[in-house]
N, C-alpha and C. Protein backbone atom coordinates (compact mmCIF):
# COMPACT_ATOMS: atom_id res chain seq x y z
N UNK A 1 -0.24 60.20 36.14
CA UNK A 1 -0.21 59.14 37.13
C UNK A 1 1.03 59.29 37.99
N UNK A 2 0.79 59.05 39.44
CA UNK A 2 2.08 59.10 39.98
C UNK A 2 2.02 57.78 40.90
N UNK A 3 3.41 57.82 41.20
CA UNK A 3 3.97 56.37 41.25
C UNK A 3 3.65 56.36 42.59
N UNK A 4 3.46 55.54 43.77
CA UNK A 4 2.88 54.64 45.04
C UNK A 4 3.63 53.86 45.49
N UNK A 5 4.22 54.09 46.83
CA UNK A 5 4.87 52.71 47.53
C UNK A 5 4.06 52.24 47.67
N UNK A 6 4.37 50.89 47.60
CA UNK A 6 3.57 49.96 48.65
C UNK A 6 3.07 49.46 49.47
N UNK A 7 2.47 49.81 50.40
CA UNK A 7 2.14 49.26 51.70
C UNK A 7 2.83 47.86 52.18
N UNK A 8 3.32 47.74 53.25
CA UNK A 8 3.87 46.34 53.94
C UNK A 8 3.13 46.00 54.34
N UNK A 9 2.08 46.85 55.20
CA UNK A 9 1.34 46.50 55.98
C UNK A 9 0.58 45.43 56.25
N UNK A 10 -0.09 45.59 54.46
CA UNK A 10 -0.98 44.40 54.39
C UNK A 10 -0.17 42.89 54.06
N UNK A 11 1.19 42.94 53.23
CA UNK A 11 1.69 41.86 53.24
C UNK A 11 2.15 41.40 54.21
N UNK A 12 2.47 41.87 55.18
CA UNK A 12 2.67 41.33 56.84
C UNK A 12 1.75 40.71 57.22
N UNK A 13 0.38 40.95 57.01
CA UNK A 13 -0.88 40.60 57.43
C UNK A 13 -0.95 39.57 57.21
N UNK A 14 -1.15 38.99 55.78
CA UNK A 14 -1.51 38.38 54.79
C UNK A 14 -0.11 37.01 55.34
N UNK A 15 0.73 37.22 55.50
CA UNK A 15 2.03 36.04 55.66
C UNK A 15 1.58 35.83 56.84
N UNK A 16 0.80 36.41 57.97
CA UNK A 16 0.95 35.89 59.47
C UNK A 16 -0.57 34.80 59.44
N UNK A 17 -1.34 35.20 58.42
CA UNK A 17 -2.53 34.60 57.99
C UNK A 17 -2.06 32.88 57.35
N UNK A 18 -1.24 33.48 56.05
CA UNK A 18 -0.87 31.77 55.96
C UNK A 18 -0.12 30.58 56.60
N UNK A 19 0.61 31.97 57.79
CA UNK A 19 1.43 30.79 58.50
C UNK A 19 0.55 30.06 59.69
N UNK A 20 -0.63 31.02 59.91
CA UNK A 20 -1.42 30.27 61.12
C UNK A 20 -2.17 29.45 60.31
N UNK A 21 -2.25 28.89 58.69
CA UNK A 21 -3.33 28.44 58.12
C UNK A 21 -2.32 27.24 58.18
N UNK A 22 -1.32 27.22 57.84
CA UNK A 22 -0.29 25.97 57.45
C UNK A 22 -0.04 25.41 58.57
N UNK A 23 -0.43 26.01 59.89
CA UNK A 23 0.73 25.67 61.41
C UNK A 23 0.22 23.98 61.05
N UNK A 24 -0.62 23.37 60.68
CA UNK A 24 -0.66 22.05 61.01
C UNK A 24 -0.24 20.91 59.81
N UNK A 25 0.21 21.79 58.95
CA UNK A 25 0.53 21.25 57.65
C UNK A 25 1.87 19.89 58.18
N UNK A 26 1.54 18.71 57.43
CA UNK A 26 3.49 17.91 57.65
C UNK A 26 3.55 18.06 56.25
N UNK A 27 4.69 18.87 56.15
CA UNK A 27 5.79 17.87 54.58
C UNK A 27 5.14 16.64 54.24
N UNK A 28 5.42 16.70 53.11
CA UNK A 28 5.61 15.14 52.36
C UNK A 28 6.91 14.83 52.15
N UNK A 29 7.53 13.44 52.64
CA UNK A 29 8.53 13.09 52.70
C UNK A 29 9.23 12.85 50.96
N UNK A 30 10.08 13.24 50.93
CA UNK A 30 10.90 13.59 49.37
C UNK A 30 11.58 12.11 49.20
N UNK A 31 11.05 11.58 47.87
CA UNK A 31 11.58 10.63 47.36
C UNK A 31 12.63 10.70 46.80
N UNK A 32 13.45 9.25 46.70
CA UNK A 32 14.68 9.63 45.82
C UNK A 32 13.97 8.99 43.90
N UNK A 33 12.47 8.35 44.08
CA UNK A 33 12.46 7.97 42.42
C UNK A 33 12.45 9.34 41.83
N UNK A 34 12.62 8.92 40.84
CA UNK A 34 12.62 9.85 39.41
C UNK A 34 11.43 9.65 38.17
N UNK A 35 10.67 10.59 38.16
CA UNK A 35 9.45 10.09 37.19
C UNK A 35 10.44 10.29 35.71
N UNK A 36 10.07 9.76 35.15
CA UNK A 36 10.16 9.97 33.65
C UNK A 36 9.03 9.92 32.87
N UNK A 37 9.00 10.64 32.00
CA UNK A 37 7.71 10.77 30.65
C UNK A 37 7.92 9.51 29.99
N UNK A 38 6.52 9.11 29.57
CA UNK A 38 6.59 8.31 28.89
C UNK A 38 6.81 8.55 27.67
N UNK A 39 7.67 7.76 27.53
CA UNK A 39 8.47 7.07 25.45
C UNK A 39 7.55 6.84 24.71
N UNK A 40 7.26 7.95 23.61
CA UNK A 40 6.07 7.67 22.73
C UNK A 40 7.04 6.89 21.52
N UNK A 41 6.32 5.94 21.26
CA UNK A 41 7.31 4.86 20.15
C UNK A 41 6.18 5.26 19.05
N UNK A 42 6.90 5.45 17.69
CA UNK A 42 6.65 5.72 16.51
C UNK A 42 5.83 4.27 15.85
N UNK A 43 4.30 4.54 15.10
CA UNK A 43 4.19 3.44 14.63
C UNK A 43 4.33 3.12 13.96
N UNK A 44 4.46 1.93 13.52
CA UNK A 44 5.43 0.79 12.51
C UNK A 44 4.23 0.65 11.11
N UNK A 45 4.42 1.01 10.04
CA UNK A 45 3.35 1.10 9.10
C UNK A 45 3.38 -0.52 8.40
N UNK A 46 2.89 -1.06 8.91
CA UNK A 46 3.01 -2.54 8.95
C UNK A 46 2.14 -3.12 7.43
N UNK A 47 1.55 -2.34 7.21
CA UNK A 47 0.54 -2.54 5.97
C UNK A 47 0.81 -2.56 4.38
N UNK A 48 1.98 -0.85 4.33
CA UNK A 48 2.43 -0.55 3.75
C UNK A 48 3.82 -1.40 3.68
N UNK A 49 4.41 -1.75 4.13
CA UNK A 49 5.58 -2.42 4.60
C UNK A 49 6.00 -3.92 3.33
N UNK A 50 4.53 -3.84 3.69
CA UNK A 50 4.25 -5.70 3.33
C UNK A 50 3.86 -5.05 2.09
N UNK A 51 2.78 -3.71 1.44
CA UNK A 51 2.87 -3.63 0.10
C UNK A 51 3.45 -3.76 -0.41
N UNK A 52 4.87 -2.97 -0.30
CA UNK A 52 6.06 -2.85 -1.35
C UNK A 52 6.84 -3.67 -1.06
N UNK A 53 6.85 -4.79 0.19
CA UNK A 53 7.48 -5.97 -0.40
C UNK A 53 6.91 -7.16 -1.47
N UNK A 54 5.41 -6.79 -1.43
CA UNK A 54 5.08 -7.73 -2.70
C UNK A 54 5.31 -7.22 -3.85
N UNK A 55 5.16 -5.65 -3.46
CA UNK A 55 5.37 -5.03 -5.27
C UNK A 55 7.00 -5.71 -5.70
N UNK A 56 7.52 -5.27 -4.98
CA UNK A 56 9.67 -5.52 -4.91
C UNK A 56 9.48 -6.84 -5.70
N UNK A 57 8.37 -7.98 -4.54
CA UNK A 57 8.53 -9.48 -5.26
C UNK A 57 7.80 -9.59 -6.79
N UNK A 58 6.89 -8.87 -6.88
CA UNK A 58 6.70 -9.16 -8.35
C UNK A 58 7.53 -8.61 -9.20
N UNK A 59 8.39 -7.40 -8.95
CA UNK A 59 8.92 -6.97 -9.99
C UNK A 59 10.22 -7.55 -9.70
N UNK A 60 10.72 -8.22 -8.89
CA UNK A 60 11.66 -9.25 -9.20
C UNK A 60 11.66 -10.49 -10.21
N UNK A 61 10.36 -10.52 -10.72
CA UNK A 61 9.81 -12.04 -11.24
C UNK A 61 11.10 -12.10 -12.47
N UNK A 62 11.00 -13.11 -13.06
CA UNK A 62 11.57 -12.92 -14.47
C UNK A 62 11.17 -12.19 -15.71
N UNK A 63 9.85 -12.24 -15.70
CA UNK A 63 8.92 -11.49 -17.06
C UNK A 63 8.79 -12.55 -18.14
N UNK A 64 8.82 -13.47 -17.95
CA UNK A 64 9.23 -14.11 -18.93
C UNK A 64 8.17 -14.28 -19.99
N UNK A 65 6.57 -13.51 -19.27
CA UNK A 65 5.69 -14.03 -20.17
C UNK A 65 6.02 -12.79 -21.62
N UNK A 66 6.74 -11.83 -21.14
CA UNK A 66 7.15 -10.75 -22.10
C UNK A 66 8.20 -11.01 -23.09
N UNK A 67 8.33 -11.03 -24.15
CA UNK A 67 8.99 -11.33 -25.18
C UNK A 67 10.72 -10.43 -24.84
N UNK A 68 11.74 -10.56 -25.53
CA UNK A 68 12.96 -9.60 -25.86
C UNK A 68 12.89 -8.73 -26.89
N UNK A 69 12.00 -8.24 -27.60
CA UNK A 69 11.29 -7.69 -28.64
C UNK A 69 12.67 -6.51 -28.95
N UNK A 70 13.40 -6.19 -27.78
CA UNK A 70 14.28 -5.48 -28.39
C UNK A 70 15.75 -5.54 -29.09
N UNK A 71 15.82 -5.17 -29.86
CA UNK A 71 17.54 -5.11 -31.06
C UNK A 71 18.14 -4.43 -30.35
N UNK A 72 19.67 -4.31 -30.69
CA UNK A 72 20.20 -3.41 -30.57
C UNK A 72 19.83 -1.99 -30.91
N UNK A 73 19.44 -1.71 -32.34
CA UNK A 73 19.31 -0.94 -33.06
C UNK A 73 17.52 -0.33 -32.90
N UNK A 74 17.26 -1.05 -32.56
CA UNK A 74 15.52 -0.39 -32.84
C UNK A 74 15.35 0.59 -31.56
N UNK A 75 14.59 1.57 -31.85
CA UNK A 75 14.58 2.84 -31.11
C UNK A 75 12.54 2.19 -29.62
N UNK A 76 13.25 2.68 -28.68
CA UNK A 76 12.38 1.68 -27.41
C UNK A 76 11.39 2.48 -27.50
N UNK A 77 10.24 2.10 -27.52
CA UNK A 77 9.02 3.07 -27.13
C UNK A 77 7.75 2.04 -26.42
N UNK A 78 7.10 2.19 -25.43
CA UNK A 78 5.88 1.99 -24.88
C UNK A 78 4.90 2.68 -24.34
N UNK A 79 3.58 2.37 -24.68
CA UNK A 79 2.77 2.78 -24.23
C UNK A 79 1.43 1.94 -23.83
N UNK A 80 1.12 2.09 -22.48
CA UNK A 80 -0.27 1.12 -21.84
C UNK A 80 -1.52 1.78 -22.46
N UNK A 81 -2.15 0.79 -22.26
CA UNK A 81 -3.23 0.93 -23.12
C UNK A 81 -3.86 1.46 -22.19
N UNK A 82 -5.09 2.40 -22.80
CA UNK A 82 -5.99 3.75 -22.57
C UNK A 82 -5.15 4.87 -22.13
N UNK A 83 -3.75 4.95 -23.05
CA UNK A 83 -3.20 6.16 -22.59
C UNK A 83 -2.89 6.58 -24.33
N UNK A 84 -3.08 7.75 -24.46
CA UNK A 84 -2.89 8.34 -25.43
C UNK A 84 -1.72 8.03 -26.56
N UNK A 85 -1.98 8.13 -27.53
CA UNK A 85 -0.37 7.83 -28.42
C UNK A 85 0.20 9.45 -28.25
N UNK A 86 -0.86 10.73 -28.12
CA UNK A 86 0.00 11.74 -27.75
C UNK A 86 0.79 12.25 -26.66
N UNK A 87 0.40 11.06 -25.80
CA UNK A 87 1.77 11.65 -24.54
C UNK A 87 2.44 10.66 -25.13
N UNK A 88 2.70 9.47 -25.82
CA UNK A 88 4.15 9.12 -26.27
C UNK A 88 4.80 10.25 -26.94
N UNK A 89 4.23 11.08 -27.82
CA UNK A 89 4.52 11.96 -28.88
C UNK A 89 5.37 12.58 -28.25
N UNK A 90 4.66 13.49 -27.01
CA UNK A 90 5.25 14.39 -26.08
C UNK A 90 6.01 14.42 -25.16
N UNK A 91 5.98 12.68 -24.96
CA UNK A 91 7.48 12.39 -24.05
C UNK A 91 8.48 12.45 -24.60
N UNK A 92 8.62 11.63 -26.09
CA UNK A 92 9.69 12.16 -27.33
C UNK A 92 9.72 13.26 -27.59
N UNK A 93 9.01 14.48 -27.50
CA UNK A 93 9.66 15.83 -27.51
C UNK A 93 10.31 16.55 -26.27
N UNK A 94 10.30 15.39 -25.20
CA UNK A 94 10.87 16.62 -24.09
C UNK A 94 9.46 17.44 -23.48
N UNK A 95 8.47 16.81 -23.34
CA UNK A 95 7.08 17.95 -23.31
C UNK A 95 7.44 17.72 -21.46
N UNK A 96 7.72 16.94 -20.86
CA UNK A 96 8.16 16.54 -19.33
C UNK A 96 9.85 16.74 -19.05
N UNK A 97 9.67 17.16 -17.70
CA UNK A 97 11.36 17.45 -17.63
C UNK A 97 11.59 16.09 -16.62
N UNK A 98 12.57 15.40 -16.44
CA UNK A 98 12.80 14.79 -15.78
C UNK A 98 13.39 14.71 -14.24
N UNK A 99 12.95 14.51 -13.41
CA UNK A 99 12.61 14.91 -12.11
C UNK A 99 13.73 13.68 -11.24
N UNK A 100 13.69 13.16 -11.83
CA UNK A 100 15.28 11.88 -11.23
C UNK A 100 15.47 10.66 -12.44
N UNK A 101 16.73 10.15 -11.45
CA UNK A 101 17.43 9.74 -12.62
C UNK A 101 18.20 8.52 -12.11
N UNK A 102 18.45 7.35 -12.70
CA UNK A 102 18.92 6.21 -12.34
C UNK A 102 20.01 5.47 -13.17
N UNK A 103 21.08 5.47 -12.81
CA UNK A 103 22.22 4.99 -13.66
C UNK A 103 22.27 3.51 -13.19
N UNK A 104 21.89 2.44 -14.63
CA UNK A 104 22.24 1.35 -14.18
C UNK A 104 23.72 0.86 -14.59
N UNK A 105 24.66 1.28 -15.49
CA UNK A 105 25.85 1.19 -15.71
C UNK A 105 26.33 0.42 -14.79
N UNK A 106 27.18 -0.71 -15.20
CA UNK A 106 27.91 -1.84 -14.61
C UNK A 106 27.93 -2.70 -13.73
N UNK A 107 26.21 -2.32 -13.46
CA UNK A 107 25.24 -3.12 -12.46
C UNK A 107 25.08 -4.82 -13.20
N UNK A 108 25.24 -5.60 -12.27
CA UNK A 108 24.72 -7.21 -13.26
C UNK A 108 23.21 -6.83 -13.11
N UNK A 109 22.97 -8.28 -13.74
CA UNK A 109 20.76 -7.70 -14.36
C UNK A 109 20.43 -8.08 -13.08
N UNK A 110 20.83 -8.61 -12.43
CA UNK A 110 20.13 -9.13 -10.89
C UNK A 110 20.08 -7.60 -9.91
N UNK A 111 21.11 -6.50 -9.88
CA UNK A 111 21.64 -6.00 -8.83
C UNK A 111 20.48 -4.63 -9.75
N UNK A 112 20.62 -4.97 -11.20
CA UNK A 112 20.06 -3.62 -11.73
C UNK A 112 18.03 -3.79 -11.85
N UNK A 113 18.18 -5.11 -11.92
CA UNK A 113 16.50 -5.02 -11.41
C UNK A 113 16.08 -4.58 -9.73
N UNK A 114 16.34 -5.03 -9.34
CA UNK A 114 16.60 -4.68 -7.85
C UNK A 114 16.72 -3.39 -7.56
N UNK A 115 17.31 -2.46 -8.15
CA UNK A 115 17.76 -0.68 -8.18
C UNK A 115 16.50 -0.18 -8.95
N UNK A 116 16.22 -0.92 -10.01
CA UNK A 116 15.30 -0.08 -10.79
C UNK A 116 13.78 -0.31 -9.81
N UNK A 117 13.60 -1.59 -9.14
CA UNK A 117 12.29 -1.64 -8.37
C UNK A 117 12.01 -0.37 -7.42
N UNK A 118 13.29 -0.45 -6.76
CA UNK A 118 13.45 0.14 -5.28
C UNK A 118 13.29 2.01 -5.86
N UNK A 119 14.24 2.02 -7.09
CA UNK A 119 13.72 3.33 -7.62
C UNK A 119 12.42 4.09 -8.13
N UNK A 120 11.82 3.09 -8.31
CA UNK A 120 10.43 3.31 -9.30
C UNK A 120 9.75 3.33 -7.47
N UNK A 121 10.11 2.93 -6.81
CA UNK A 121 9.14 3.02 -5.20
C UNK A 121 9.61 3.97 -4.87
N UNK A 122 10.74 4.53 -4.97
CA UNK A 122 11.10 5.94 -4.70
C UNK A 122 10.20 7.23 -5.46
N UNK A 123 10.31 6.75 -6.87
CA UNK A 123 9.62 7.86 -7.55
C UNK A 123 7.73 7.90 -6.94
N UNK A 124 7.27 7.08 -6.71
CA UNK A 124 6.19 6.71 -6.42
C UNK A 124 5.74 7.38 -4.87
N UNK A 125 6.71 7.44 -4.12
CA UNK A 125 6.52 7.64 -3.07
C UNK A 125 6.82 9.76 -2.70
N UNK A 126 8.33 9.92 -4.27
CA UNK A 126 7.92 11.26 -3.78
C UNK A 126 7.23 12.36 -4.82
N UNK A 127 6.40 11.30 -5.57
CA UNK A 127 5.48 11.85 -6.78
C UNK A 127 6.20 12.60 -7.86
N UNK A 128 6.97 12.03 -7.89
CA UNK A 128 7.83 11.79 -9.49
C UNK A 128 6.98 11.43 -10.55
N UNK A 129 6.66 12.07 -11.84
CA UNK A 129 6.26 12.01 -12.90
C UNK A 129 7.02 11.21 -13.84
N UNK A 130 7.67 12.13 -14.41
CA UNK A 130 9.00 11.71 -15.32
C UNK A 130 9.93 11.13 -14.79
N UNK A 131 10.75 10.12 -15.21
CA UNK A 131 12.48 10.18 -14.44
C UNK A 131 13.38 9.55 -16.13
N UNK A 132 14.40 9.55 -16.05
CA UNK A 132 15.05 8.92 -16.72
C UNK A 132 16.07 7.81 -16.55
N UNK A 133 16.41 7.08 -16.92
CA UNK A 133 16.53 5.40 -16.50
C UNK A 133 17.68 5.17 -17.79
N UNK A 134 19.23 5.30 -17.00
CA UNK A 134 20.29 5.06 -18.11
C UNK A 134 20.72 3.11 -17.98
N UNK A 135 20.02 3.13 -18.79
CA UNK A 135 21.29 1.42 -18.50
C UNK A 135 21.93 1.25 -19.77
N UNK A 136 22.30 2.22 -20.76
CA UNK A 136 23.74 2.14 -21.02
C UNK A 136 23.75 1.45 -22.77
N UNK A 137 24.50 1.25 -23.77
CA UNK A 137 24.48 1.03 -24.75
C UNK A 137 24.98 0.08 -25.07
N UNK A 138 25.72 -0.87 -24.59
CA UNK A 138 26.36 -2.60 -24.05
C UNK A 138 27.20 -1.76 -24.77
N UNK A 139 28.42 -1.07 -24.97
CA UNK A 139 29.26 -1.42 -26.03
C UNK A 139 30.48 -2.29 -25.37
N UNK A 140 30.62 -2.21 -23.94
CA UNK A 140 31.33 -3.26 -23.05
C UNK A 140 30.94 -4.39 -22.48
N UNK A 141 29.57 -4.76 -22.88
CA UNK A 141 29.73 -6.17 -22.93
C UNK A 141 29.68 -7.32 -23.84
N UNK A 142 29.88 -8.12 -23.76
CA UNK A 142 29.70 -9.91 -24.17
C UNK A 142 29.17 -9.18 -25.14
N UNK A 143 29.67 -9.64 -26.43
CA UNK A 143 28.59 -9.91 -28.14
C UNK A 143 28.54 -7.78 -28.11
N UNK A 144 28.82 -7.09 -27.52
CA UNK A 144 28.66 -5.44 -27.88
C UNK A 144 27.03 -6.18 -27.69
N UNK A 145 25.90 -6.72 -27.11
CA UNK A 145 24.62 -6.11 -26.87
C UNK A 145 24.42 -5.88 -25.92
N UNK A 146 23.36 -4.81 -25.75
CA UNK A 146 22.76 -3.62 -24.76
C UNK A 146 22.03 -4.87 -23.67
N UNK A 147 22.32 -5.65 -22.74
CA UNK A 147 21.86 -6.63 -22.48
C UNK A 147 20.65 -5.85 -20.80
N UNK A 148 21.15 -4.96 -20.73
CA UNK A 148 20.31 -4.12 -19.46
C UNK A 148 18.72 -3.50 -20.35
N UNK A 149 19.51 -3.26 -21.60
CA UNK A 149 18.25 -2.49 -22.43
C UNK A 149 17.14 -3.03 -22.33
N UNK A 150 17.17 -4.23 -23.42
CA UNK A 150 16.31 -4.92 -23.30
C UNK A 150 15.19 -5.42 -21.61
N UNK A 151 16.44 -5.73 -20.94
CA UNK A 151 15.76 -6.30 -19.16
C UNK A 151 15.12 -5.15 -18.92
N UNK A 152 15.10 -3.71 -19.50
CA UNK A 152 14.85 -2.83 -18.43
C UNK A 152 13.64 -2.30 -19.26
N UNK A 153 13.81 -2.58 -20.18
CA UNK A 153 12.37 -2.27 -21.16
C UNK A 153 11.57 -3.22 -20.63
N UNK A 154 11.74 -4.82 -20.49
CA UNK A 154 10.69 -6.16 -20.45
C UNK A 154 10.70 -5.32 -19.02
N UNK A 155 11.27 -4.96 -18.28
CA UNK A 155 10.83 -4.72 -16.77
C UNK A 155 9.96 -3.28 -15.81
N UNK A 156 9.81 -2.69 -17.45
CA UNK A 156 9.26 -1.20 -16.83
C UNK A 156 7.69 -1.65 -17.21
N UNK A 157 7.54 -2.49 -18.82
CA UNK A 157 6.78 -2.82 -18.95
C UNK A 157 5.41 -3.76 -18.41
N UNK A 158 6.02 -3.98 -17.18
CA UNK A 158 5.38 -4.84 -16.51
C UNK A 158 5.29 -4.08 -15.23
N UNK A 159 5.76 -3.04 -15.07
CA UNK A 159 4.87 -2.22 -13.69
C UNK A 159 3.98 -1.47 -14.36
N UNK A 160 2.52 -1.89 -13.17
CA UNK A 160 1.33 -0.43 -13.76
C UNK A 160 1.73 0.74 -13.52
N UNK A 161 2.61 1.03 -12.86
CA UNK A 161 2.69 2.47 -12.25
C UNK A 161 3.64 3.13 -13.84
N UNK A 162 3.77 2.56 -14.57
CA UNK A 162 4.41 3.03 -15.97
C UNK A 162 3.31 3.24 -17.29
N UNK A 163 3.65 4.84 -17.22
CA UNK A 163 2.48 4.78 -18.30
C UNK A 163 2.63 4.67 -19.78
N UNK A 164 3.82 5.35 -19.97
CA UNK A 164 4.38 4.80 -21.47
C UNK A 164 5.83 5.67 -21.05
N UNK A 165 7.28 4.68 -21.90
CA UNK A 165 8.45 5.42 -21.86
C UNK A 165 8.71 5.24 -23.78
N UNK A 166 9.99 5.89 -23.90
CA UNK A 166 10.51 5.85 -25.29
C UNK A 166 11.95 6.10 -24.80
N UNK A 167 12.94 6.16 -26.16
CA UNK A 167 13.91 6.32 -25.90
C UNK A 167 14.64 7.91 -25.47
N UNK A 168 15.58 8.23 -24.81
CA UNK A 168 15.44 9.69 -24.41
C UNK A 168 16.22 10.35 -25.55
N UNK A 169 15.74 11.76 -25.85
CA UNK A 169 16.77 12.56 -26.46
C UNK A 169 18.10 12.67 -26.58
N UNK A 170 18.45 12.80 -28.04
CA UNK A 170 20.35 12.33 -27.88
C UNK A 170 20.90 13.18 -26.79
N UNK A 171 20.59 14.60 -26.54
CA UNK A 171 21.07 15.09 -25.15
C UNK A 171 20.87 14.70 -23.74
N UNK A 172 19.56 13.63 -24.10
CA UNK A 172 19.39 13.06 -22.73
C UNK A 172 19.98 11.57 -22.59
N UNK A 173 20.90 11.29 -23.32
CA UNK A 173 21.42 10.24 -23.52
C UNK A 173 21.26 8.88 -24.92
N UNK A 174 20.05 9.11 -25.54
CA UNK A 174 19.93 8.73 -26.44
C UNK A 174 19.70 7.55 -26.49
N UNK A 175 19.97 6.31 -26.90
CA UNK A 175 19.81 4.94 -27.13
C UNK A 175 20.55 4.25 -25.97
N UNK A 176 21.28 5.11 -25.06
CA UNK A 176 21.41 4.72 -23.87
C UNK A 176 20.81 4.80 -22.79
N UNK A 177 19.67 5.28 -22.53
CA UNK A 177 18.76 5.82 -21.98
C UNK A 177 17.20 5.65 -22.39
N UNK A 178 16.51 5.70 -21.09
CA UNK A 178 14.55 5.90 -21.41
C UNK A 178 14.19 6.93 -20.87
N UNK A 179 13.02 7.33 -21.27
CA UNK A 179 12.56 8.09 -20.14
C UNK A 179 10.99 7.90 -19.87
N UNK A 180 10.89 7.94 -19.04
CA UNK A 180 9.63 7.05 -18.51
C UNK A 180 8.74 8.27 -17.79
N UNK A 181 7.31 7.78 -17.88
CA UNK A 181 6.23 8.99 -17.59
C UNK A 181 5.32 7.73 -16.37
N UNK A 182 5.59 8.12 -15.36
CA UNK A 182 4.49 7.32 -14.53
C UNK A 182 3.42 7.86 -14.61
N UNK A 183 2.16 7.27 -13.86
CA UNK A 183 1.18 7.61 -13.07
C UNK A 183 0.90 8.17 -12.17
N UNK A 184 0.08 9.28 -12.23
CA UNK A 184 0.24 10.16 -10.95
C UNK A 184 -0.65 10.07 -9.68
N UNK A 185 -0.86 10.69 -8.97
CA UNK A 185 -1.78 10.57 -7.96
C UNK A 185 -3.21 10.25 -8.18
């Protein structure tokens, strides 16, 4: 292949063509507005919003229809009914790894129900299975009792999204600690 000037010729042509096509053309007079794109506003999930503020409000309730069933000393275990006694088995072995984790330590019971709701909507939301849930062994408070223990047992027990917890492995904290198996998708 070899390379070709261009002809002018015809582009001379061709420009004397559009200028006799335009001779009657006027401008459009140039504004000073300024368009702008329209602002796409994000929508407001208004539905969901209002779910988990009722969930938040029930699990704020007191519980009161739930007993204190727990001692100091007695080792925590639950499980909802139509769920196996062998995933309790297997949550006490460590058969789940724990995927997050919530320290209620030196929280009052008001500030630590409140953390544990908002957490359990966390786990829920980024499909968290397992988590583990420290509120601690009272040995610093009032009377040396575990006074979070108990609230946090009467309070897991009363969300459905909990399918059974027990107490966690002494490496996972032990009698200071749960570890809890939600519901999944």
């Amino acid at each position: 292949m070899t390379a070709r000037p261009l002809s002018t010729e015809g582009a001379t042509d061709e420009r004397n063509l559009l200028r006799e096509a335009l001779r009657d053309v006027i401008p459009i007079k140039s504004s000073d507005k300024v368009r702008h794109p329209p602002r796409l506003i994000e929508p407001i999930p208004v539905q969901r919003l209002r779910a988990e503020q009722e969930i938040l409000a029930e699990t704020l309730g007191d519980g009161s229809a739930l007993e204190d069933g727990v001692e100091s000393g007695a080792e925590v275990a639950f499980v909802r009914a139509g769920v196996s006694r062998q995933t309790l088995r297997k949550l006490r072995r460590g058969h789940w790894v724990a995927q997050g984790e919530l320290d209620l330590h030196g929280l009052t019971v008001a500030a630590a129900r409140e953390s544990l709701a908002l957490f359990l909507q966390q786990c829920l939301r980024d499909h968290w299975r397992c988590v583990r849930i420290i509120h601690g062994r009272g040995l610093r408070s009032k009377d040396g009792e575990p006074v979070l223990k108990s609230k946090t047992v009467r309070w897991l027990s009363q969300r459905d999204e909990v399918l059974a917890f027990c107490q966690a492995r002494p490496a996972d904290g032990g009698a200071g600690a749960v570890v809890v198996l939600l519901r999944g998708r």
